[in-house]
N, C-alpha and C. Protein backbone atom coordinates (compact mmCIF):
# COMPACT_ATOMS: atom_id res chain seq x y z
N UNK A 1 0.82 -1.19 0.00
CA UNK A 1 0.00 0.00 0.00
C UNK A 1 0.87 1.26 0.00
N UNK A 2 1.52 1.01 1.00
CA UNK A 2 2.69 2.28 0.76
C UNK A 2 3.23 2.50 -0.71
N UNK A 3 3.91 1.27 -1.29
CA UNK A 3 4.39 1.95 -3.29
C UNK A 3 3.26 2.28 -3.49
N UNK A 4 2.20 2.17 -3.47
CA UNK A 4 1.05 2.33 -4.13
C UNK A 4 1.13 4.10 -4.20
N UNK A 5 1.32 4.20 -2.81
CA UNK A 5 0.86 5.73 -2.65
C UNK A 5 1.80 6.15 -2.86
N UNK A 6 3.15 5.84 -2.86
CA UNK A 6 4.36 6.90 -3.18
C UNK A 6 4.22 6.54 -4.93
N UNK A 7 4.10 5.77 -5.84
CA UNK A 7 3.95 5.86 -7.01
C UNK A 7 2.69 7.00 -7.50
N UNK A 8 1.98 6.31 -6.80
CA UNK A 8 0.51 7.85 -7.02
C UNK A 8 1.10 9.48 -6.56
N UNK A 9 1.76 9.68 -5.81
CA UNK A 9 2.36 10.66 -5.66
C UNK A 9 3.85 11.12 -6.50
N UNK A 10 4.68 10.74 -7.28
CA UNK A 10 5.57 11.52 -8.07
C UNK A 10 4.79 11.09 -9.30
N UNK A 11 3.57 10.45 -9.78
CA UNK A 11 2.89 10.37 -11.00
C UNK A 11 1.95 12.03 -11.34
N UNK A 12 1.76 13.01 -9.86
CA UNK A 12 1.64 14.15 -10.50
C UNK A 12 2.28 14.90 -11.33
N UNK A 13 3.67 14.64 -11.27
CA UNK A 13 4.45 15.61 -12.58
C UNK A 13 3.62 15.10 -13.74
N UNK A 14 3.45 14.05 -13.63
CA UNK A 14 2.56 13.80 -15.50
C UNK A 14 1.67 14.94 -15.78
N UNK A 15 0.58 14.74 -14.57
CA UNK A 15 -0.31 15.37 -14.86
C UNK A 15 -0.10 16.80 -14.57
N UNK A 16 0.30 16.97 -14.14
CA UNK A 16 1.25 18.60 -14.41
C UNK A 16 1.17 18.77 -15.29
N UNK A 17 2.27 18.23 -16.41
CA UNK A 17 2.88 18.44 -18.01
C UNK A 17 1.33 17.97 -19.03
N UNK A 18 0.31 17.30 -18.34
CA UNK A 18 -0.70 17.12 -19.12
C UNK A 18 -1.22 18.27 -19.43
N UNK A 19 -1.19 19.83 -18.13
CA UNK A 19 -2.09 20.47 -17.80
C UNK A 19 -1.45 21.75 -18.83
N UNK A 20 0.09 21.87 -18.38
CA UNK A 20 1.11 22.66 -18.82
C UNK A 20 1.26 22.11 -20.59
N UNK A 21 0.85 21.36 -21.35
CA UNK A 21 1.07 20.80 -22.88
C UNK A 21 -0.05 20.53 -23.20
N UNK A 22 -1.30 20.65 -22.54
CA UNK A 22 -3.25 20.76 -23.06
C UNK A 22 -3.11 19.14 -23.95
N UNK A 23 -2.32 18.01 -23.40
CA UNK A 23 -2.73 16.86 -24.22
C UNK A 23 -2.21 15.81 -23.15
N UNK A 24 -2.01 15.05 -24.30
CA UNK A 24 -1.50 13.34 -23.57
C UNK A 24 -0.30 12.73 -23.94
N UNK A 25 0.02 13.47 -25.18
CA UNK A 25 1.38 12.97 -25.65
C UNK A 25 2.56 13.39 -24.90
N UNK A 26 2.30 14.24 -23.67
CA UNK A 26 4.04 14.57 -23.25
C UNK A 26 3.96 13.94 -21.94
N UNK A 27 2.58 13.67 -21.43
CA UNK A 27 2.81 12.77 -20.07
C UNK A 27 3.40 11.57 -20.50
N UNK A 28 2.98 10.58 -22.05
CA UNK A 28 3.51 9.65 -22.07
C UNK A 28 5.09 9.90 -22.78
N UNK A 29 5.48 10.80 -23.48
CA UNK A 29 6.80 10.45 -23.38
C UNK A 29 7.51 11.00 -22.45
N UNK A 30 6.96 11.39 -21.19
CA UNK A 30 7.70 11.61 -20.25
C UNK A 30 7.74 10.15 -19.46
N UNK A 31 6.63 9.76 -19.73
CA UNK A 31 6.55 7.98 -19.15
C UNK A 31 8.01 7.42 -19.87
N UNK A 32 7.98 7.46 -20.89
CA UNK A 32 9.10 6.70 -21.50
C UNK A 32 10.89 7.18 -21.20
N UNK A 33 10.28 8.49 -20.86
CA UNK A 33 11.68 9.25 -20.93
C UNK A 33 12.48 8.39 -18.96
N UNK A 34 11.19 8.48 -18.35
CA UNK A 34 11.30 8.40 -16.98
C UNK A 34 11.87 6.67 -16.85
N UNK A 35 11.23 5.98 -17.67
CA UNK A 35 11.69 4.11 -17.58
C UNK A 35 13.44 4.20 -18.05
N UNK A 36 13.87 4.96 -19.23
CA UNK A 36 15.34 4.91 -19.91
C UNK A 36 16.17 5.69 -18.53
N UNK A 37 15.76 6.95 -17.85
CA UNK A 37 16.38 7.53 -17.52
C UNK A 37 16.67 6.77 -16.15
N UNK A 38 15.14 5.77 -15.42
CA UNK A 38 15.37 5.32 -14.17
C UNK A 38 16.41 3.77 -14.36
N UNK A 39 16.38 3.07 -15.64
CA UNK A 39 17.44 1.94 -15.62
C UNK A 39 19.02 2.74 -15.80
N UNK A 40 18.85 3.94 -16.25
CA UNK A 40 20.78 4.47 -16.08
C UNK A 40 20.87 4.98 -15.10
N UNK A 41 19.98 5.54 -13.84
CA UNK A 41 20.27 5.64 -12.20
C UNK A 41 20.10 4.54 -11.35
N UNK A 42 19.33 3.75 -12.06
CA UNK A 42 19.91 2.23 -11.18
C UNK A 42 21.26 1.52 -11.24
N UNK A 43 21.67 1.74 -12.85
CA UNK A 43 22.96 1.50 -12.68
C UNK A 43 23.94 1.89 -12.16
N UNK A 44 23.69 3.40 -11.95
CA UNK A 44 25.12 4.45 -11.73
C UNK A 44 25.49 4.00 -10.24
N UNK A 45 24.03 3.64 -9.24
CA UNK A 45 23.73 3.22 -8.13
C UNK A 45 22.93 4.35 -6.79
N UNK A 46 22.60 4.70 -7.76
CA UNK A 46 21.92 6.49 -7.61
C UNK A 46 20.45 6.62 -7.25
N UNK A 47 19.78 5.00 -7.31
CA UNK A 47 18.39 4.82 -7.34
C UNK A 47 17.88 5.20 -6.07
N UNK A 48 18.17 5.36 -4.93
CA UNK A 48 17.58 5.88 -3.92
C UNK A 48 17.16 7.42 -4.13
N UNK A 49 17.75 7.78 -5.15
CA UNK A 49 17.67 9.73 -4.89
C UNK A 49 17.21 9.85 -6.15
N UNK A 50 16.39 8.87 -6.85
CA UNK A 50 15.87 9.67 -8.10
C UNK A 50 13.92 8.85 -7.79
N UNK A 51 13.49 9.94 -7.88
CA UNK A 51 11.62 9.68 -7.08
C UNK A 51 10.83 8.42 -7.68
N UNK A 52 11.40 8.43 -9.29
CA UNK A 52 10.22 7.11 -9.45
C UNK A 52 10.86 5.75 -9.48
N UNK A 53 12.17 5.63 -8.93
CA UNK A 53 13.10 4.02 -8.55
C UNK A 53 12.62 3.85 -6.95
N UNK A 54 12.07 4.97 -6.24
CA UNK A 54 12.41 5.06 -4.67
C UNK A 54 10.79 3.69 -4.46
N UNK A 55 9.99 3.54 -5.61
CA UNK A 55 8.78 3.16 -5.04
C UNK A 55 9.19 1.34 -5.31
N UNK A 56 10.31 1.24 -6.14
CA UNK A 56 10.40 -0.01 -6.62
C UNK A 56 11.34 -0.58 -5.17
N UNK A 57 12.19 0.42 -4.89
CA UNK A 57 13.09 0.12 -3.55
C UNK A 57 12.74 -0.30 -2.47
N UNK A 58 11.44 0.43 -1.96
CA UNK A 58 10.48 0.23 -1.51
C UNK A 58 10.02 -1.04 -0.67
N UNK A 59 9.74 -1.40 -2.45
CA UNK A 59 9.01 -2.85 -2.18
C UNK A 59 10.33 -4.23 -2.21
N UNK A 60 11.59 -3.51 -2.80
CA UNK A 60 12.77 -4.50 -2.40
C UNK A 60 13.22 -4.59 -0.94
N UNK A 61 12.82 -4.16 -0.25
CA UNK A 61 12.93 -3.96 1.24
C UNK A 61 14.52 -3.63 1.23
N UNK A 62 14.78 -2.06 0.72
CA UNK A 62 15.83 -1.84 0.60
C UNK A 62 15.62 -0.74 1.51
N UNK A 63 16.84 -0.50 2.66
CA UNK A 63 16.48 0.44 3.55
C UNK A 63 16.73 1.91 2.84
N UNK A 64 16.01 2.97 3.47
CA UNK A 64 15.63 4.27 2.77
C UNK A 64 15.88 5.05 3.55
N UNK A 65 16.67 5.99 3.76
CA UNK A 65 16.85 7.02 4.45
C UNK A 65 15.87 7.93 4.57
N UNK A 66 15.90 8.83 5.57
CA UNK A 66 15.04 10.31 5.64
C UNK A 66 15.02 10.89 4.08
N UNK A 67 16.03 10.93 3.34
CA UNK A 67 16.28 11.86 2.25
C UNK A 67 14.79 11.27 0.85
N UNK A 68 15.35 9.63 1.04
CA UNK A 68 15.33 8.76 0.19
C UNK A 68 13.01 9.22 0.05
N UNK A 69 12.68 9.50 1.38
CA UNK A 69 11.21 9.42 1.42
C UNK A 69 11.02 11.07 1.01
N UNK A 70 12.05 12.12 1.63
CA UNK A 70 11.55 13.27 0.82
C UNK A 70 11.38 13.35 -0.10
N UNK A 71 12.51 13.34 -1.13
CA UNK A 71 12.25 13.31 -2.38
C UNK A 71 10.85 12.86 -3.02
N UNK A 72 10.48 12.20 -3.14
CA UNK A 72 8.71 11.94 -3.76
C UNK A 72 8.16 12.96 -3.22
N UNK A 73 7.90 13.39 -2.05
CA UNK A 73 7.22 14.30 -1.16
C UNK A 73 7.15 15.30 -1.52
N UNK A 74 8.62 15.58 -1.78
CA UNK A 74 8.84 16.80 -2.72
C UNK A 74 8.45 17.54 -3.78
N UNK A 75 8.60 16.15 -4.81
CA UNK A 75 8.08 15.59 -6.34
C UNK A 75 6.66 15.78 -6.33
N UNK A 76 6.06 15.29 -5.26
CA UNK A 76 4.46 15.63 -5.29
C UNK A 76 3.88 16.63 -4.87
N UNK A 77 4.65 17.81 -4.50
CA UNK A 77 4.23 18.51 -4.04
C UNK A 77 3.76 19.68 -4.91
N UNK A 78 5.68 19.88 -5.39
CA UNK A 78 6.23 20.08 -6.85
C UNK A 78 4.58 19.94 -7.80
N UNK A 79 4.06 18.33 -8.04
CA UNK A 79 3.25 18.12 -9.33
C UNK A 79 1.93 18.64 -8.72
N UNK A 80 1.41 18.52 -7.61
CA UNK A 80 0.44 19.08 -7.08
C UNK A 80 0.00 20.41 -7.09
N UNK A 81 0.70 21.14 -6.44
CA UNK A 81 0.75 22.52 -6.59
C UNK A 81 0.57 23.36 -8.02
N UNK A 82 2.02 22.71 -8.87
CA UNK A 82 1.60 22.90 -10.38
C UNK A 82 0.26 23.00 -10.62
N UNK A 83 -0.34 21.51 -10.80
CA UNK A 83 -1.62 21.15 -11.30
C UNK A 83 -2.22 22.39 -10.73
N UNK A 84 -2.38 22.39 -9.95
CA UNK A 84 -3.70 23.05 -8.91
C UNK A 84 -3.34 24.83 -9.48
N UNK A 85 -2.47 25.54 -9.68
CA UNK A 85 -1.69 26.95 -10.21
C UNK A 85 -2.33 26.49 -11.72
């Protein structure tokens, strides 16, 4: 339940850029941009500090620092606010 809700929460930048680009085509290649960009911060070993690897970590029962849970928090706050402006 928890990924659930931290994935539902940095998934507002989409809808941000849905609101900010009046369509659907830049949430999804931001979908795509976000899958290429999150397998080269998993590799670098960087996946704790980038918002949409933190929900997969998550559920690897990989321990997470204070930092590791801001970040989304952040990210959603960030896409929330947007939206809502």
């Amino acid at each position: 339940m928890t990924a659930s809700l931290l994935t539902m929460v940095v998934s507002t930048i989409s809808a941000l850029l849905a609101n900010v680009s009046k369509g659907y085509l830049a949430p999804i290649g931001l979908a795509f941009l976000i899958v290429v960009i999150s397998n080269v911060v998993a590799q670098a070993g960087l996946a704790a500090y980038f918002p949409w690897t933190i929900p997969a970590l998550f559920i690897s029962n990989v321990s997470l620092g204070f930092a590791s849970i801001a970040i989304p928090a952040i990210t959603g706050i960030i896409g929330v606010a947007g939206t809502v402006a």
